[in-house]
PDB file of N, CA and C in Angstrom:
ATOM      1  N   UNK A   1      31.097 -11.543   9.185  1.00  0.00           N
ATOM      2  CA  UNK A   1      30.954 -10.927   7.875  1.00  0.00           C
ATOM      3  C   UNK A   1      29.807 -11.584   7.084  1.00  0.00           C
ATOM      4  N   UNK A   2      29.574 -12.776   6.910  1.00  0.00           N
ATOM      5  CA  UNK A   2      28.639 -13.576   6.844  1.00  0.00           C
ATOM      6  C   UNK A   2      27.415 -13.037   6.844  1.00  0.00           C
ATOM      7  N   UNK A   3      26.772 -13.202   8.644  1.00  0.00           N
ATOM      8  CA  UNK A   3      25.628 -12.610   8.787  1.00  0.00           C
ATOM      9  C   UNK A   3      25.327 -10.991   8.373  1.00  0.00           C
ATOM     10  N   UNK A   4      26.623 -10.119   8.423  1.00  0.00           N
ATOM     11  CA  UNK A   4      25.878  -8.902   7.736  1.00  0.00           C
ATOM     12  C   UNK A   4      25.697  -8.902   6.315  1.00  0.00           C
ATOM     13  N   UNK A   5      26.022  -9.760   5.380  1.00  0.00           N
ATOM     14  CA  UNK A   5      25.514 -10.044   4.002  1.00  0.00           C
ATOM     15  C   UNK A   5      24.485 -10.549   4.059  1.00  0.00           C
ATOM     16  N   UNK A   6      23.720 -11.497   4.550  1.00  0.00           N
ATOM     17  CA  UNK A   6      22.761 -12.077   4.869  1.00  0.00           C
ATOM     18  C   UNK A   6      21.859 -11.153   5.377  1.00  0.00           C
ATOM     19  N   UNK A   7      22.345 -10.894   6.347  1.00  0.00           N
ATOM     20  CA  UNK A   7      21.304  -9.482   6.708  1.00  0.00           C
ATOM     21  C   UNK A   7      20.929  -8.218   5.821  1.00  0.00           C
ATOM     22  N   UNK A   8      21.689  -7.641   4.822  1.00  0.00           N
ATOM     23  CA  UNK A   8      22.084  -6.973   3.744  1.00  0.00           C
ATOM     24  C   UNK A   8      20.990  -7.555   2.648  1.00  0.00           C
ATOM     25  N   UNK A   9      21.366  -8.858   2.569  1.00  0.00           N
ATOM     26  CA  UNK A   9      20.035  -9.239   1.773  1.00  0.00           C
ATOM     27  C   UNK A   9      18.945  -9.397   1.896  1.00  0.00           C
ATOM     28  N   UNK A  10      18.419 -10.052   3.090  1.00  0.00           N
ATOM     29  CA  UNK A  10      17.403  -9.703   3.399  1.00  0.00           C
ATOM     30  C   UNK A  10      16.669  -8.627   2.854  1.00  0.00           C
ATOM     31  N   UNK A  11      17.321  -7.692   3.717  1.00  0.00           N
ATOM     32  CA  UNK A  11      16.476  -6.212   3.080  1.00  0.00           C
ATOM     33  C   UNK A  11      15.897  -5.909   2.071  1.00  0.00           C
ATOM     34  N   UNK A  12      17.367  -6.432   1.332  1.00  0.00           N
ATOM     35  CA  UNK A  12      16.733  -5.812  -0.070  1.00  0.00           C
ATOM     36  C   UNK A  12      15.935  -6.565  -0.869  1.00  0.00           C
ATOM     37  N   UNK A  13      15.694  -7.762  -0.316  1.00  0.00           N
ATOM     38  CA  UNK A  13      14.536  -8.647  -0.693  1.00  0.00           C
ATOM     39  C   UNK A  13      13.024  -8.146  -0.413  1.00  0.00           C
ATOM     40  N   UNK A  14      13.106  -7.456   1.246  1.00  0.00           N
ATOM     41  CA  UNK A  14      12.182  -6.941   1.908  1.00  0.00           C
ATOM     42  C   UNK A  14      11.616  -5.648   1.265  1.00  0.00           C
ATOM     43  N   UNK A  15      12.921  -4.714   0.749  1.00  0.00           N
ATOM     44  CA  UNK A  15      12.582  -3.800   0.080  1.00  0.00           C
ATOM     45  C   UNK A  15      11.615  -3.869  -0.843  1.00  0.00           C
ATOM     46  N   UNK A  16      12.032  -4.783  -2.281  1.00  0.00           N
ATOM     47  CA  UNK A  16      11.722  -5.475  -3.393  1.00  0.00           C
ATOM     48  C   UNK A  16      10.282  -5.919  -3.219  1.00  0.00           C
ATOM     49  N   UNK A  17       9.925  -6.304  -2.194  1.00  0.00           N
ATOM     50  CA  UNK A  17       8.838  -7.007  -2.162  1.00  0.00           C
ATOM     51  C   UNK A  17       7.772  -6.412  -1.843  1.00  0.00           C
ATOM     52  N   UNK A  18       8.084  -4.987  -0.829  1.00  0.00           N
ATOM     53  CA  UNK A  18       7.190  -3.864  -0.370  1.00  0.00           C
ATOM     54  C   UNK A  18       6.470  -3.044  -1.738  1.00  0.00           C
ATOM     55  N   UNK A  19       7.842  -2.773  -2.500  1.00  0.00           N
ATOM     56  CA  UNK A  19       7.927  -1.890  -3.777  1.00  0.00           C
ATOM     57  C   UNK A  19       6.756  -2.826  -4.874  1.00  0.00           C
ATOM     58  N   UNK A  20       7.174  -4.208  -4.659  1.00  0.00           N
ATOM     59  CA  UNK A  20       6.206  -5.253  -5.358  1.00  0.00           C
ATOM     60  C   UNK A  20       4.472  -5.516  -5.443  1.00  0.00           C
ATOM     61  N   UNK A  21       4.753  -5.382  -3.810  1.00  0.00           N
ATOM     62  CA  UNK A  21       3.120  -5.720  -3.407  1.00  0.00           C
ATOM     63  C   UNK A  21       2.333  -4.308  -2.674  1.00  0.00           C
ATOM     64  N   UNK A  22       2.925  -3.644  -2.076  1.00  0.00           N
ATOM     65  CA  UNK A  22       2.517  -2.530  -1.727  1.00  0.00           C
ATOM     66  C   UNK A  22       2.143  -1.128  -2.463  1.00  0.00           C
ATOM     67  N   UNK A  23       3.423  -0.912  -3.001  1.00  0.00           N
ATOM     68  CA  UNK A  23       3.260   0.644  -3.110  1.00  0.00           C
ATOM     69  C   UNK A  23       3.219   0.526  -5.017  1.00  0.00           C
ATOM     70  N   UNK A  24       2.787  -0.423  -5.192  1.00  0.00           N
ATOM     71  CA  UNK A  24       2.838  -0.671  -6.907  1.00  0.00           C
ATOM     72  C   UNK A  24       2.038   0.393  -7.075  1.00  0.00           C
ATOM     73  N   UNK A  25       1.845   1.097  -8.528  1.00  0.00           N
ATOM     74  CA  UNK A  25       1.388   2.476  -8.920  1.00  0.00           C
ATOM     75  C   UNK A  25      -0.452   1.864  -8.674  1.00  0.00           C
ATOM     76  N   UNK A  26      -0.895   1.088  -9.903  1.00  0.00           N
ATOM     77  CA  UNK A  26      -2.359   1.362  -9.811  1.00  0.00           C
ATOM     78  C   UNK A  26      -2.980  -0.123  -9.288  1.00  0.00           C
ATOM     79  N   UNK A  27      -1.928  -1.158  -9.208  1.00  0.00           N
ATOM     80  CA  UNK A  27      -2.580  -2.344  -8.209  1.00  0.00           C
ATOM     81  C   UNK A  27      -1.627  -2.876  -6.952  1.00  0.00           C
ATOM     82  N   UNK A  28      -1.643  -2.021  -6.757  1.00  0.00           N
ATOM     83  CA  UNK A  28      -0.768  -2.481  -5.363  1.00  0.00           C
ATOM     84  C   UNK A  28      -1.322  -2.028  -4.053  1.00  0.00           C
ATOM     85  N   UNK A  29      -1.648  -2.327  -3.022  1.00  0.00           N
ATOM     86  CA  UNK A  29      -2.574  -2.206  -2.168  1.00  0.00           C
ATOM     87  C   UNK A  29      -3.033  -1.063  -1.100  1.00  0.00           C
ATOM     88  N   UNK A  30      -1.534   0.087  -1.497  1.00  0.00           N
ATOM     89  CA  UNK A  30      -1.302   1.018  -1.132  1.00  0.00           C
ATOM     90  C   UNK A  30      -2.944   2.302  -2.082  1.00  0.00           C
ATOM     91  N   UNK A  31      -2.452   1.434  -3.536  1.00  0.00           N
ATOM     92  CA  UNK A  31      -4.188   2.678  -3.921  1.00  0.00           C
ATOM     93  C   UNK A  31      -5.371   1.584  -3.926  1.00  0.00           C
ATOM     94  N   UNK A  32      -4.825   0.045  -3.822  1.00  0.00           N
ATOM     95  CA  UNK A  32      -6.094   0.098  -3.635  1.00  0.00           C
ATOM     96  C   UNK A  32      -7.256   0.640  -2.484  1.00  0.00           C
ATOM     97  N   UNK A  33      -6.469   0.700  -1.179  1.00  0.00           N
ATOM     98  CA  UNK A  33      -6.918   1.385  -0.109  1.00  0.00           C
ATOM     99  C   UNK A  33      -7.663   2.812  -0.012  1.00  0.00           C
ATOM    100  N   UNK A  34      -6.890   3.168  -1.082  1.00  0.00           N
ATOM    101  CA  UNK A  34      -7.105   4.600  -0.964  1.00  0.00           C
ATOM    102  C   UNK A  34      -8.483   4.775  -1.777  1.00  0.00           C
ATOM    103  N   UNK A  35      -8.312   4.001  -2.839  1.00  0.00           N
ATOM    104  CA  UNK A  35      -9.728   4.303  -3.928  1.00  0.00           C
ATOM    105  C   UNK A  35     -10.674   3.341  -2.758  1.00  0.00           C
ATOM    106  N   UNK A  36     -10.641   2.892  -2.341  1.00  0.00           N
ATOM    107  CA  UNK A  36     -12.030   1.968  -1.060  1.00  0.00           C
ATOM    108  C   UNK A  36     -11.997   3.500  -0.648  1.00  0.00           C
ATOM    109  N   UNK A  37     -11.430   4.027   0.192  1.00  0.00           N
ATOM    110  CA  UNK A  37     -11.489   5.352   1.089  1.00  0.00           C
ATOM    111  C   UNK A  37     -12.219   6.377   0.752  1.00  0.00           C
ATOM    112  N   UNK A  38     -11.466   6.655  -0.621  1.00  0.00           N
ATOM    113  CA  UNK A  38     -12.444   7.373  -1.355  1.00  0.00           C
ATOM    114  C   UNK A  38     -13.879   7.200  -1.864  1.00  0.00           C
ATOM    115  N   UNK A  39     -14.028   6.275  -1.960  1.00  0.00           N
ATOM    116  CA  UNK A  39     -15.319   5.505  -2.131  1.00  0.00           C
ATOM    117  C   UNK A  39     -16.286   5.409  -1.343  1.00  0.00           C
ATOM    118  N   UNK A  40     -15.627   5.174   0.192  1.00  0.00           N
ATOM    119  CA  UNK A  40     -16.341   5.546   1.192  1.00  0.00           C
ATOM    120  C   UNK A  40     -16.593   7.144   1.588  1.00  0.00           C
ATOM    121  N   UNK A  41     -15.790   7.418   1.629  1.00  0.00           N
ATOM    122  CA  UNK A  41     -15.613   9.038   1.669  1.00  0.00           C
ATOM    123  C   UNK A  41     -16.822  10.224   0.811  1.00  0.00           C
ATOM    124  N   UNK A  42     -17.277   9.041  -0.489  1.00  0.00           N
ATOM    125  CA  UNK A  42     -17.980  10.041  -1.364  1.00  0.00           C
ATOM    126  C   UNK A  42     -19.682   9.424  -0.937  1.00  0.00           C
ATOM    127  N   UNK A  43     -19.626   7.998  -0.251  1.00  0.00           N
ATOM    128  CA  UNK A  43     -20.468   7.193   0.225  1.00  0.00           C
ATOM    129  C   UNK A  43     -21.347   8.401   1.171  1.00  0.00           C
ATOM    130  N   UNK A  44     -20.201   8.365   1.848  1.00  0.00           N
ATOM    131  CA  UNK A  44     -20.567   9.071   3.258  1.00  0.00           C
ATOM    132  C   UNK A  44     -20.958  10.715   3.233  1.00  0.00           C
ATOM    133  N   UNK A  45     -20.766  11.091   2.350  1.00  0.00           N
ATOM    134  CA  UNK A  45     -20.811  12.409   1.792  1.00  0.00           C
ATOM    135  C   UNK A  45     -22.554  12.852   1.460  1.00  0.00           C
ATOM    136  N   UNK A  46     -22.546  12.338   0.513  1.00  0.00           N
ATOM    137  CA  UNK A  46     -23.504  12.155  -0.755  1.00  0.00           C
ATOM    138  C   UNK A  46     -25.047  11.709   0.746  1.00  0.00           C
ATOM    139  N   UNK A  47     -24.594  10.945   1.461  1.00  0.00           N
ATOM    140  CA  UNK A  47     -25.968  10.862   3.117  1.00  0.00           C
ATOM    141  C   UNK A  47     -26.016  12.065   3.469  1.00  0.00           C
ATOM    142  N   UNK A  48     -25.026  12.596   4.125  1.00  0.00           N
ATOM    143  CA  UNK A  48     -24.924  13.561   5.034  1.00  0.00           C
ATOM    144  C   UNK A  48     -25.428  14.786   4.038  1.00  0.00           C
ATOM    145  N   UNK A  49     -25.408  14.722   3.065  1.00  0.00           N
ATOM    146  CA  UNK A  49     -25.816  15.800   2.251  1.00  0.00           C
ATOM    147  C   UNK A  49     -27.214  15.833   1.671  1.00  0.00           C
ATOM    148  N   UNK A  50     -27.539  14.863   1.728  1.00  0.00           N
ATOM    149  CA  UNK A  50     -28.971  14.812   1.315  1.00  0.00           C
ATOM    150  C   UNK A  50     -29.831  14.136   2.551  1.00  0.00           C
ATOM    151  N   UNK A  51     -31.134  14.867   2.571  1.00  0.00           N
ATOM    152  CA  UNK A  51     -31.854  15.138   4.050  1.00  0.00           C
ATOM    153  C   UNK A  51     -32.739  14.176   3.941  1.00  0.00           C
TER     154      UNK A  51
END
């Protein structure tokens, strides 16, 4: 019984911490990725479009 509380917590530490560092709204690394992407994306664009 023990280890599945322990294990139980875990998680939700793991959870907590994803929600924390990852998927945070405007600094969490989930957009920061995305705005680099985009960035590249408009990088890469803006060549291919002009001759």
């Amino acid at each position: 019984m023990r280890n599945i509380l322990i294990t139980v917590m875990m998680l939700v530490v793991v959870i907590l911490l994803f929600n924390a560092i990852i998927s945070k709204d405007t600094t969490g690394t989930q957009s920061q990725i995305q705005s680099q992407g985009n960035a590249a994306n408009t990088k890469i664009s803006t060549m291919l479009s002009t001759p």
